[in-house]
Protein backbone atom coordinates (compact mmCIF):
# COMPACT_ATOMS: atom_id res chain seq x y z
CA UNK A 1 -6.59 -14.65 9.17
CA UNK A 2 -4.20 -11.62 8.80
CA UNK A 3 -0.64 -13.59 7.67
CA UNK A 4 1.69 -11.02 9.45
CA UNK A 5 2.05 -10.72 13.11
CA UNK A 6 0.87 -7.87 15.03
CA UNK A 7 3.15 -5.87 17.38
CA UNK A 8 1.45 -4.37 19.73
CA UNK A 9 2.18 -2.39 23.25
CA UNK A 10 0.38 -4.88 25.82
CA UNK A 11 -2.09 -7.30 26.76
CA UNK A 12 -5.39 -5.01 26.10
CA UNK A 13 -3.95 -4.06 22.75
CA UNK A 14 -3.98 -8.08 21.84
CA UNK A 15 -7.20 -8.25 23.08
CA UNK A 16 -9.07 -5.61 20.24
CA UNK A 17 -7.06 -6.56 17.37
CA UNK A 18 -8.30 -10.22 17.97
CA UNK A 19 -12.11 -8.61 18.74
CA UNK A 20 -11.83 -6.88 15.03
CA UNK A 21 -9.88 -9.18 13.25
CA UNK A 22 -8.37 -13.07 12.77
CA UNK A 23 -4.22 -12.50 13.87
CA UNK A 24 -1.69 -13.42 15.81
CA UNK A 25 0.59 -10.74 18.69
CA UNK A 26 3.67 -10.15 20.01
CA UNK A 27 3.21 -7.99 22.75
CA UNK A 28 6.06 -5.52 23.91
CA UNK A 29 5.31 -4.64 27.11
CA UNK A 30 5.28 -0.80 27.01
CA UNK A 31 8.55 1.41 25.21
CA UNK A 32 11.51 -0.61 27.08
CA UNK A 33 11.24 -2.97 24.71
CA UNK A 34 13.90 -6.14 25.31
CA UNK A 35 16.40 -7.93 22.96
CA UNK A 36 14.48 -11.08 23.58
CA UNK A 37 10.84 -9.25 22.05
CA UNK A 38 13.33 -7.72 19.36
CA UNK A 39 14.76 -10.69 18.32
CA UNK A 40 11.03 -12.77 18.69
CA UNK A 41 10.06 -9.59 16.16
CA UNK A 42 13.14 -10.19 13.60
CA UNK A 43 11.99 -14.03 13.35
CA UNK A 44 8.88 -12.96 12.72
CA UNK A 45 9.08 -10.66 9.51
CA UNK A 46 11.22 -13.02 8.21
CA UNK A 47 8.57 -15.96 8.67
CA UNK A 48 5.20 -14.32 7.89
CA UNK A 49 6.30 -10.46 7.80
CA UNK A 50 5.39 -7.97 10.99
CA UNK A 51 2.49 -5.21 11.30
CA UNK A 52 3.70 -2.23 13.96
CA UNK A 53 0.24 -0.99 15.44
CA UNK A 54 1.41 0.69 18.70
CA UNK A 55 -0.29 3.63 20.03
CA UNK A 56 -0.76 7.51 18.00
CA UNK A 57 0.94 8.89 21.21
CA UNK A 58 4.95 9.39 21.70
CA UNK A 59 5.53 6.22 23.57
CA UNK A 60 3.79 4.60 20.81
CA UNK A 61 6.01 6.40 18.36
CA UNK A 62 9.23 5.92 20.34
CA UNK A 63 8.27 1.96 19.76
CA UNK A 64 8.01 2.11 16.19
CA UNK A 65 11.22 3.60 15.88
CA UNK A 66 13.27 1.28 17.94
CA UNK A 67 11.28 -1.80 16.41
CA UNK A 68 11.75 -0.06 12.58
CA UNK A 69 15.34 1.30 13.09
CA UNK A 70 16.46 -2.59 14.62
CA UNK A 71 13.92 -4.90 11.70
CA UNK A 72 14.03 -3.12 8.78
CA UNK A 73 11.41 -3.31 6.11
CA UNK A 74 8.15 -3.88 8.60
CA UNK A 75 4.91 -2.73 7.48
CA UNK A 76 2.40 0.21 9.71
CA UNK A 77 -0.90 0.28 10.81
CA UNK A 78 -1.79 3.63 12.01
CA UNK A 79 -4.61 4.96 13.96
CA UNK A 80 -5.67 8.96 14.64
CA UNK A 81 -5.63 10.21 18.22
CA UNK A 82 -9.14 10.43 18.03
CA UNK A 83 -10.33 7.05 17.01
CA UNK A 84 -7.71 5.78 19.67
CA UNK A 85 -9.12 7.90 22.65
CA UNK A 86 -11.51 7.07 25.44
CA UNK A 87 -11.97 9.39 28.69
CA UNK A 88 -8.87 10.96 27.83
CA UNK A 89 -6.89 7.45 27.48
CA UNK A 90 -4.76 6.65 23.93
CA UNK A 91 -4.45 3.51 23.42
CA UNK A 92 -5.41 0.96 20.76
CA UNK A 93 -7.30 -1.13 22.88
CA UNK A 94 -9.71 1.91 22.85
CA UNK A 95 -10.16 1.49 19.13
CA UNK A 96 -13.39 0.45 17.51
CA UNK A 97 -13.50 -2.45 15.49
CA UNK A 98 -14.17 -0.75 12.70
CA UNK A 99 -11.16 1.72 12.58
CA UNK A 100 -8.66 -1.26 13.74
CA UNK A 101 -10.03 -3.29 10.43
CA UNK A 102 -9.69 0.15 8.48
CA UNK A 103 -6.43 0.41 10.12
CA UNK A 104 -5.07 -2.89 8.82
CA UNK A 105 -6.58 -2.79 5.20
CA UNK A 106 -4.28 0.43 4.73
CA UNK A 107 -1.23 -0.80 6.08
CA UNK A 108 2.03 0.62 4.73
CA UNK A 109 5.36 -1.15 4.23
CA UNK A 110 8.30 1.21 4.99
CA UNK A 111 10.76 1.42 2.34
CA UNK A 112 14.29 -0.42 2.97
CA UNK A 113 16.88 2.15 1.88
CA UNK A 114 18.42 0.84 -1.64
CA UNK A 115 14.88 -0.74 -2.49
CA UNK A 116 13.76 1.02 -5.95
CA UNK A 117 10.85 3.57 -5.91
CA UNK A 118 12.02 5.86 -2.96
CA UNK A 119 9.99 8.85 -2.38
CA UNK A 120 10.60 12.01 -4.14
CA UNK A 121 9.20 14.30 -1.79
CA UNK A 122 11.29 17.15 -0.81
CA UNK A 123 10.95 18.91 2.16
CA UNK A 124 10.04 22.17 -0.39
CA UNK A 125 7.19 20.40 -1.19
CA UNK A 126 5.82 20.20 2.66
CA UNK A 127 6.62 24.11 2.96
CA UNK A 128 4.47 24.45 -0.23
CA UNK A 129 1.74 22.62 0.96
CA UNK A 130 1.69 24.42 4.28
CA UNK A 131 2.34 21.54 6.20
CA UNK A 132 5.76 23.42 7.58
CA UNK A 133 6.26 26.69 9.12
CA UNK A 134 2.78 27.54 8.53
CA UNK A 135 0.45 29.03 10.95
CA UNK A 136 -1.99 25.57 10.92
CA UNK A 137 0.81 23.12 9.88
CA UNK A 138 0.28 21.17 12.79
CA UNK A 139 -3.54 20.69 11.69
CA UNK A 140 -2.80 20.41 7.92
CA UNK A 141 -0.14 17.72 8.80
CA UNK A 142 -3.07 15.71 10.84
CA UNK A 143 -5.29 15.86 8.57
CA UNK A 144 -3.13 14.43 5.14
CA UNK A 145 -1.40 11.65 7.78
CA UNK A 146 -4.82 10.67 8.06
CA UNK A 147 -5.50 10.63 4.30
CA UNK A 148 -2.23 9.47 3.09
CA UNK A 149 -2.61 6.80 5.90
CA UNK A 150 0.91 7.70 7.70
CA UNK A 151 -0.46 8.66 11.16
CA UNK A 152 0.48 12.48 12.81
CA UNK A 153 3.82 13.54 13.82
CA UNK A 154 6.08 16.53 13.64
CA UNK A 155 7.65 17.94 10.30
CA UNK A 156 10.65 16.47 10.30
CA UNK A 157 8.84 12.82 10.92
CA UNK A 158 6.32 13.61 8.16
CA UNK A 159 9.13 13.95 5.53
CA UNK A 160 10.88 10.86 6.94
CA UNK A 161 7.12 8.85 6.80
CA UNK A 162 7.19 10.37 3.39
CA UNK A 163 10.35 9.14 2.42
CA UNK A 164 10.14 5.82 4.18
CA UNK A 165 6.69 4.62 2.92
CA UNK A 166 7.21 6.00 -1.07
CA UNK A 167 4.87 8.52 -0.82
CA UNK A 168 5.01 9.85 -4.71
CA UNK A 169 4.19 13.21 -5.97
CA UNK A 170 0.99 12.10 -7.27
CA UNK A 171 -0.29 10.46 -4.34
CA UNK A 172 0.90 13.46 -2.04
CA UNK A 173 -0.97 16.05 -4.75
CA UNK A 174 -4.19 14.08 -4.45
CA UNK A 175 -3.94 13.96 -0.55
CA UNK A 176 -3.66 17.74 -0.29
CA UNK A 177 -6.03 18.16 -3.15
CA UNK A 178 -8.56 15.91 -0.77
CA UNK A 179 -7.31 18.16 2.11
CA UNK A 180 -7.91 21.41 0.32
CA UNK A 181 -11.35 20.45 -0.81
CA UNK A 182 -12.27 19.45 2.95
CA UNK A 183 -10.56 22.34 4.02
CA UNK A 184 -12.93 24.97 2.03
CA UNK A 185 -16.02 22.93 3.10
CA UNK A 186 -15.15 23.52 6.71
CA UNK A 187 -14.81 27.21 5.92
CA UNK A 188 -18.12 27.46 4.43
CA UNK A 189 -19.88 25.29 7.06
């Protein structure tokens, strides 16, 4: 059994974590998310710690905000777009059980700010690696989310994921060294 609680969007959400894995919910009924579910969420990190794993779209990210920015300190679980869609639908709940178990084995716990080990990633280092103001940023930022297990999101968000998960120089050269590698193998395929 998975010790931290799951938050999740809704009721089909709850439904494949428990198909793929052992755990426990707390549903938050879509992005309007109330002070009750909030503080249900707060008691729970502080009891046996909280797993975000809402959906890779923008109401999914506008919950992990407002649940991050209001409990501090929670831990991710991130899925790509593509293992999350079905017929055109994002969600979890279309999620095999396979990628929610891979999901959950490469959770990341954000950083609280003061806590020791911050990231040193500067946003010259995301120019550098083309994932800004490039002409494929957009698909050189999906592709190290996925390796560096942070999930997709704009430039700005990537620095903050960066930032708030510790992601160190070393780990970020070995992502975009994986990236690069993949990269040239799709170029000669």
């Amino acid at each position: 059994m998975i010790q931290e609680i799951i938050v999740v969007e809704g009721r089909d959400d709850t439904v494949a974590i428990k198909r793929a894995v052992d755990a426990e919910t707390i549903e938050t009924g879509g992005s309007a998310i109330g002070d009750e579910v909030l503080r249900r969420i707060a008691l729970a990190k502080e009891r046996r710690g909280v797993i975000i794993f809402t959906d890779p779209d923008h109401a999914g990210e506008r919950i992990r905000k407002i649940v991050s920015a209001k409990v501090p300190g929670c831990k991710h679980a991130f899925l790509t777009q593509e293992e999350a869609t079905r017929k055109s639908d994002i969600g979890v709940e279309n999620a095999s059980r396979e990628s929610i178990i891979r999901a959950l084995e490469n959770v990341r716990t954000e950083a609280v700010t003061g806590q020791d080990g911050e990231s040193d990633i500067t946003m010259d280092d995301l120019m550098a690696a083309g994932l800004l103001v490039h002409p494929q940023a957009a698909a050189r930022r999906l592709e190290m989310g996925k390796l560096l297990g942070i999930g997709y999101c704009n430039g700005k968000q990537f620095y903050k994921r960066c930032r708030m998960f510790r992601i160190g120089r070393e780990e970020f050269a070995l992502a975009y060294e994986r990236m690069s590698v993949s990269q040239k193998g799709d170029d000669n395929g």
